[in-house]
PDB file of N, CA and C in Angstrom:
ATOM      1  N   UNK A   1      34.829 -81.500 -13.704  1.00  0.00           N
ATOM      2  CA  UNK A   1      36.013 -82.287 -13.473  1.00  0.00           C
ATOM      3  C   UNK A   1      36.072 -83.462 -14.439  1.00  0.00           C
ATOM      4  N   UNK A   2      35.736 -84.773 -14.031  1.00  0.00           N
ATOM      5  CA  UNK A   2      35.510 -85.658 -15.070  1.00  0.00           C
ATOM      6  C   UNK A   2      34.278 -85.657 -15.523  1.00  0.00           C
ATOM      7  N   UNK A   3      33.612 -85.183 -15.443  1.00  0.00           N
ATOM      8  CA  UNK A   3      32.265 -85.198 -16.057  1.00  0.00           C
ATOM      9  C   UNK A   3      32.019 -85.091 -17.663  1.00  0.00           C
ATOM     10  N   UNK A   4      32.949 -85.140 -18.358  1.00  0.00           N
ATOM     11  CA  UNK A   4      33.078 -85.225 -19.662  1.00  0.00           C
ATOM     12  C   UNK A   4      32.310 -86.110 -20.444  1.00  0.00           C
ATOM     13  N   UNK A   5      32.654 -87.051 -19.774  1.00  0.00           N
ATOM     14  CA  UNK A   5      32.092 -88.535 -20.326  1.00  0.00           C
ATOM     15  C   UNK A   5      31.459 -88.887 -19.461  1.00  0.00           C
ATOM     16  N   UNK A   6      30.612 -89.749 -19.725  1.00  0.00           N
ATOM     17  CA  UNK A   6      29.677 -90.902 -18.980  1.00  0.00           C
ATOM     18  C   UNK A   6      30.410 -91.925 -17.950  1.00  0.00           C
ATOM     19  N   UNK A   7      31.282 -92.300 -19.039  1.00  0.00           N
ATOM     20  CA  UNK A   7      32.259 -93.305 -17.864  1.00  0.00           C
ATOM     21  C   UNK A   7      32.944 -92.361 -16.803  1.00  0.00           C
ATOM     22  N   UNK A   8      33.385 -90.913 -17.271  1.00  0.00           N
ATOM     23  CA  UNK A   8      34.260 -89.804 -16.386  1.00  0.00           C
ATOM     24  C   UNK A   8      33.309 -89.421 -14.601  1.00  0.00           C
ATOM     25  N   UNK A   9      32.103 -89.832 -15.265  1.00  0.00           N
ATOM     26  CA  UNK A   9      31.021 -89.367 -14.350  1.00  0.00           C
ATOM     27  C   UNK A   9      30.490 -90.812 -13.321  1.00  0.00           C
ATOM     28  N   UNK A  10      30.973 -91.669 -14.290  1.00  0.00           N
ATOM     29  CA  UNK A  10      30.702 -92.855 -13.666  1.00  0.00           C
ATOM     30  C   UNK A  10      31.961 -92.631 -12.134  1.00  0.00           C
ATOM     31  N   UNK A  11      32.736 -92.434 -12.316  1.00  0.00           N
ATOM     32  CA  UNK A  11      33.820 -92.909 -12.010  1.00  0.00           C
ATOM     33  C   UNK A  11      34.100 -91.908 -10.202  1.00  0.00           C
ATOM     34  N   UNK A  12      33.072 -90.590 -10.444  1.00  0.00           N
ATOM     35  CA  UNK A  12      33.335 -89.476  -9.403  1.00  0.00           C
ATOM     36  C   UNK A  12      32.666 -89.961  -8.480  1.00  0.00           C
ATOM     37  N   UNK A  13      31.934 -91.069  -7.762  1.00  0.00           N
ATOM     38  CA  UNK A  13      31.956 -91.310  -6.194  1.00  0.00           C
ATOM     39  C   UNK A  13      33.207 -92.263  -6.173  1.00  0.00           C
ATOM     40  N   UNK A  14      33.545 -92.824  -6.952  1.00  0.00           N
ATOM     41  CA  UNK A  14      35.139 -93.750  -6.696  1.00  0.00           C
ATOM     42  C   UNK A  14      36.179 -92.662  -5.876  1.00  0.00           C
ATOM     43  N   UNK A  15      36.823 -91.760  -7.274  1.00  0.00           N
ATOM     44  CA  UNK A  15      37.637 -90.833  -6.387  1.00  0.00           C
ATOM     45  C   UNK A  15      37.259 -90.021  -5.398  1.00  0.00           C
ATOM     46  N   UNK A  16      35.725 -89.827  -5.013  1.00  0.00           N
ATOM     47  CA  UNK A  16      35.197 -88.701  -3.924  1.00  0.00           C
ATOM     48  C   UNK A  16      35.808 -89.933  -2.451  1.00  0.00           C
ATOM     49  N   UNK A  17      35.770 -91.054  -2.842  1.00  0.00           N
ATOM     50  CA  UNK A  17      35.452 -92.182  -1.328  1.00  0.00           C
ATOM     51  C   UNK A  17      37.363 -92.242  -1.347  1.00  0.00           C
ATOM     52  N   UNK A  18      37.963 -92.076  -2.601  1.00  0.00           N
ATOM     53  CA  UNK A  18      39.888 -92.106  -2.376  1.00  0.00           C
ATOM     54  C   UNK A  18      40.018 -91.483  -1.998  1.00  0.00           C
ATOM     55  N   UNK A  19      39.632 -90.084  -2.025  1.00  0.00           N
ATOM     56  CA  UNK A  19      40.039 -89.068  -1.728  1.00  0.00           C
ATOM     57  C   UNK A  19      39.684 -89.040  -0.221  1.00  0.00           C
ATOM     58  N   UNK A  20      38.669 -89.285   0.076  1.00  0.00           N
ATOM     59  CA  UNK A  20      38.414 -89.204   1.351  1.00  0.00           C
ATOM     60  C   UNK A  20      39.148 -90.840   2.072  1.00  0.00           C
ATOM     61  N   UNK A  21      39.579 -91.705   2.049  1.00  0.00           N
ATOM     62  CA  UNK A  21      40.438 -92.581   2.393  1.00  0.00           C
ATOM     63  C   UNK A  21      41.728 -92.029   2.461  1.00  0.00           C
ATOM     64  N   UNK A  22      42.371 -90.878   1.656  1.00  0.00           N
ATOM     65  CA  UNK A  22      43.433 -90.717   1.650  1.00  0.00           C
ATOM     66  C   UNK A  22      43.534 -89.741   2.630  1.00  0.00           C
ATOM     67  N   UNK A  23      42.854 -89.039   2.844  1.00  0.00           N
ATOM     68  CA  UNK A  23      42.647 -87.916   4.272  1.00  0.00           C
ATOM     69  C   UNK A  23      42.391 -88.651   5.442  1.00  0.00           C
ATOM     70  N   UNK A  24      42.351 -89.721   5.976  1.00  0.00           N
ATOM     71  CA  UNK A  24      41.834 -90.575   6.464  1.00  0.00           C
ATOM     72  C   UNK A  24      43.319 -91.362   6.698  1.00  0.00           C
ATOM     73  N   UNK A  25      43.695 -91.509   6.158  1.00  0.00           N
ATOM     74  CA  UNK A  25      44.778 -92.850   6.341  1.00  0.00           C
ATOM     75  C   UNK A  25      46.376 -92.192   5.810  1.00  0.00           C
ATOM     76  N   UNK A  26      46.456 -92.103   5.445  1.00  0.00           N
ATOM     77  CA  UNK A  26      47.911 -91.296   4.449  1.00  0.00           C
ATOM     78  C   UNK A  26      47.628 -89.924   5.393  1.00  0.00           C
ATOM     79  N   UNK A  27      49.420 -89.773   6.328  1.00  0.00           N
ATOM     80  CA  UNK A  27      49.817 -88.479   6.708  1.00  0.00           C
ATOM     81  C   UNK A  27      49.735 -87.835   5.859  1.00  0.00           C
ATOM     82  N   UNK A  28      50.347 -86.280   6.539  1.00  0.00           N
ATOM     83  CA  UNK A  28      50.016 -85.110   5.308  1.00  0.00           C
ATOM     84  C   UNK A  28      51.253 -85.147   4.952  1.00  0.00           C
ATOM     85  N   UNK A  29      51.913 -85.400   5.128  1.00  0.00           N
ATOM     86  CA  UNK A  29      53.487 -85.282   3.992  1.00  0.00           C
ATOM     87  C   UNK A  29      53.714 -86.428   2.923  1.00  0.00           C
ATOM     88  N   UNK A  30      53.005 -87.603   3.122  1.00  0.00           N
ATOM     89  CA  UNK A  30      52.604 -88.701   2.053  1.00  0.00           C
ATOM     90  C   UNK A  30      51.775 -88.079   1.493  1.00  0.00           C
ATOM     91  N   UNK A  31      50.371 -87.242   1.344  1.00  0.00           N
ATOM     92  CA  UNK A  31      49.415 -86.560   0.379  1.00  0.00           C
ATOM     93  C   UNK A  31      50.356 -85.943  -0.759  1.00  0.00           C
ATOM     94  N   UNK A  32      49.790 -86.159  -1.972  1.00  0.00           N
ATOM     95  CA  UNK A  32      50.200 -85.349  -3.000  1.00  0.00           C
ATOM     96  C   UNK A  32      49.884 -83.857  -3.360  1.00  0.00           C
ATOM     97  N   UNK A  33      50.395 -82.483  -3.235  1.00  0.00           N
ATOM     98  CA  UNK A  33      49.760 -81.483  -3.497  1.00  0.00           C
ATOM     99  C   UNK A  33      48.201 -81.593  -3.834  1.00  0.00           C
ATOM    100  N   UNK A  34      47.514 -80.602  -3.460  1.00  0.00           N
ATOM    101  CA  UNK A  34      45.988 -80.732  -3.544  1.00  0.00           C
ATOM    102  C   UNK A  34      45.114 -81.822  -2.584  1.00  0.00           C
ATOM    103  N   UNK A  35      45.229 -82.838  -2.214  1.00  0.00           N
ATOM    104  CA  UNK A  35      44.533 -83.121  -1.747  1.00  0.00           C
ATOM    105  C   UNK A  35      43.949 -82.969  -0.668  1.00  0.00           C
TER     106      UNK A  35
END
C-alpha cells in the first residue's frame, strides 16, 4: 500500500487508527466507498 517509501510506511499506523475511527464514529452513508 504505502509502503513505498519510508515516510509511506511511516505513516500506516496513522491511517490503520483513521480508519478505524472512521468505522467507529462516521455512519455508513458518510463512509467513502471502501472503507
Amino acid at each position: 500500500m504505502y509502503r513505498l517509501t519510508e515516510a509511506g510506511a511511516a505513516l500506516e499506523p496513522a491511517l490503520d487508527e483513521l480508519g478505524e475511527w472512521a468505522k467507529k464514529y462516521l455512519p455508513d452513508d458518510e463512509r467513502p466507498e471502501g472503507c
